[in-house]
Protein backbone atom coordinates (compact mmCIF):
# COMPACT_ATOMS: atom_id res chain seq x y z
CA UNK A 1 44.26 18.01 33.30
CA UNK A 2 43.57 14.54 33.94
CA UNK A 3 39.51 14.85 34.12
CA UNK A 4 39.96 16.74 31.06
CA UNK A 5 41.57 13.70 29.35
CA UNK A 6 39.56 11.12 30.89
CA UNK A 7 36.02 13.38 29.85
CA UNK A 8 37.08 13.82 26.46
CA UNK A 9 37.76 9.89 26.34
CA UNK A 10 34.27 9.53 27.59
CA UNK A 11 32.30 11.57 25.58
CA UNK A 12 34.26 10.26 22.18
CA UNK A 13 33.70 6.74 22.95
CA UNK A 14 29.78 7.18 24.06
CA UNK A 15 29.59 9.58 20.59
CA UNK A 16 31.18 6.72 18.49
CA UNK A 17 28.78 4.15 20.09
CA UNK A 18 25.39 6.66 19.40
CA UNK A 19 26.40 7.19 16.03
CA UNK A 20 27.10 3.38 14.94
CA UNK A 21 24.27 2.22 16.60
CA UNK A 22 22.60 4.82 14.83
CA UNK A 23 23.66 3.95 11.32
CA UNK A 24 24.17 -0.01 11.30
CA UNK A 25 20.75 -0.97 10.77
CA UNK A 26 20.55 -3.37 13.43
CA UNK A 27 16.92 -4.34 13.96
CA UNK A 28 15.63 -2.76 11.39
CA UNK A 29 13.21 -4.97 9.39
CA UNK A 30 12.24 -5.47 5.94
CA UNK A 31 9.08 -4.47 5.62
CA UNK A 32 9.71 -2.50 2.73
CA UNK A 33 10.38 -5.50 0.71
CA UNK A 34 7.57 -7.24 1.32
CA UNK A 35 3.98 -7.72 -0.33
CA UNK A 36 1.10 -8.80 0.65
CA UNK A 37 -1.79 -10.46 -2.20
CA UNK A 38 -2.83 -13.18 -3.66
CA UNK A 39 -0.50 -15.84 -6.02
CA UNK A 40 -2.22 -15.38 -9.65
CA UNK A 41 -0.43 -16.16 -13.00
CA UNK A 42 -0.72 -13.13 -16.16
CA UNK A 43 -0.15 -13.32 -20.08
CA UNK A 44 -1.60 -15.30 -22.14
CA UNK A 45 -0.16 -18.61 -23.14
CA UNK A 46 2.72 -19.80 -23.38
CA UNK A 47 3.59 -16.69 -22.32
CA UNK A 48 2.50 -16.72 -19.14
CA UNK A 49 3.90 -15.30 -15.87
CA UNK A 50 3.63 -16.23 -12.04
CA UNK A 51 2.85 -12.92 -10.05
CA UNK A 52 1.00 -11.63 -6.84
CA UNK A 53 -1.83 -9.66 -7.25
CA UNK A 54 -1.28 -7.15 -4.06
CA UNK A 55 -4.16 -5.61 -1.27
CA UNK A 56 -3.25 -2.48 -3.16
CA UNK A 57 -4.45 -3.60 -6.61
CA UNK A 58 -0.94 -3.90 -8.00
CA UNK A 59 0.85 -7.07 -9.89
CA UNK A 60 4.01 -7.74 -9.47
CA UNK A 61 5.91 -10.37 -11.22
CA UNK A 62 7.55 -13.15 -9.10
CA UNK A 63 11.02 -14.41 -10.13
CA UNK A 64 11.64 -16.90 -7.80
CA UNK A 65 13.77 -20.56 -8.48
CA UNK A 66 12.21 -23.48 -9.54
CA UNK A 67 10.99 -25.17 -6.82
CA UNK A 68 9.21 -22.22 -5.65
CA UNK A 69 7.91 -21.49 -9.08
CA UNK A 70 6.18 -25.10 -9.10
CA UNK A 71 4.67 -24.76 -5.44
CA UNK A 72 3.40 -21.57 -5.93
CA UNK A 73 1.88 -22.49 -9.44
CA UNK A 74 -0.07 -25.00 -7.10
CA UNK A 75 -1.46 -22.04 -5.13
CA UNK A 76 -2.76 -19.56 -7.21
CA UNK A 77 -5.50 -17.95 -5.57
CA UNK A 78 -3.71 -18.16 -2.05
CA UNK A 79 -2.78 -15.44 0.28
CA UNK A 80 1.07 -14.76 0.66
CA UNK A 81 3.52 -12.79 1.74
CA UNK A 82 5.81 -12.84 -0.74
CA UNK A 83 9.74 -11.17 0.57
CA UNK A 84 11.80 -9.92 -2.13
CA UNK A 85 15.41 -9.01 -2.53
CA UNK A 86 15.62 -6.88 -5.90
CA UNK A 87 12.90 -5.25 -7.75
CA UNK A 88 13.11 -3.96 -11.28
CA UNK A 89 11.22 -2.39 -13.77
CA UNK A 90 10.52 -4.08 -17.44
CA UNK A 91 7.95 -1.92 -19.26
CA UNK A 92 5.23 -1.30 -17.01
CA UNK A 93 5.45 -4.29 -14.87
CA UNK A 94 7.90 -4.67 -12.08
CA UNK A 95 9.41 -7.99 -11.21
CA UNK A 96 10.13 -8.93 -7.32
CA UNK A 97 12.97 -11.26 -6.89
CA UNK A 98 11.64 -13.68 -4.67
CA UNK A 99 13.73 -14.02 -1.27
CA UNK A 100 10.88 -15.92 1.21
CA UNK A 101 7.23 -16.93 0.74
CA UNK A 102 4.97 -17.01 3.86
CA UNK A 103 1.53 -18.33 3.20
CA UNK A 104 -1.36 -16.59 4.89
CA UNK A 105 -3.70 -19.02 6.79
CA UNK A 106 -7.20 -17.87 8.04
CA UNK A 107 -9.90 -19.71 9.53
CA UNK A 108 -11.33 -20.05 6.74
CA UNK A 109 -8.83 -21.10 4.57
CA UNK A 110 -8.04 -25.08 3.81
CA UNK A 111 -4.38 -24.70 2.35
């Protein structure tokens, strides 16, 4: 009866570990949420809008604070990766709210 007990112990424990470590997400990574492209800025004035023109042809609008907004303005042309939080959809564009900017230096590339 006792190996019984002491089994049964075992295997619940070593099932509850499997199936949290299963489902917590640990080490996943957010590559989902990023995009890759180059800063540009769309509309027309004053209208205009910061966005990232991705390797897959697509713009996305950036909503990102200040700060960021300025720096990036500074870039346009520049390769990023550009981390987002939230995406939504207004109209036909979709707007990426801006988590993390990583800029994209080649050998060629001064910035």
């Amino acid at each position: 009866m006792n190996r019984r007990l002491l089994f049964f112990s075992f295997f619940t424990i070593f099932s509850l570990v499997i199936i949290y470590g299963c489902s917590c997400g640990c080490g996943s990574s957010n590559q989902d949420n990023v995009v890759k492209g180059y800063i540009a800025v769309v509309g027309n004035e004053p209208f205009t809008k910061l966005a990232i023109q991705s390797d897959d042809n697509k713009t996305y609008i950036l909503q990102c604070s200040d700060e960021l907004h300025k720096e990036l303005m500074q870039h346009q042309g520049s390769r990023y990766y550009i981390q987002y939080g939230d995406s939504r959809k207004e109209g036909d564009r979709t707007i990426l709210v801006v988590e993390k900017v990583i800029p994209i230096i080649t050998k060629n590339n001064t910035n």
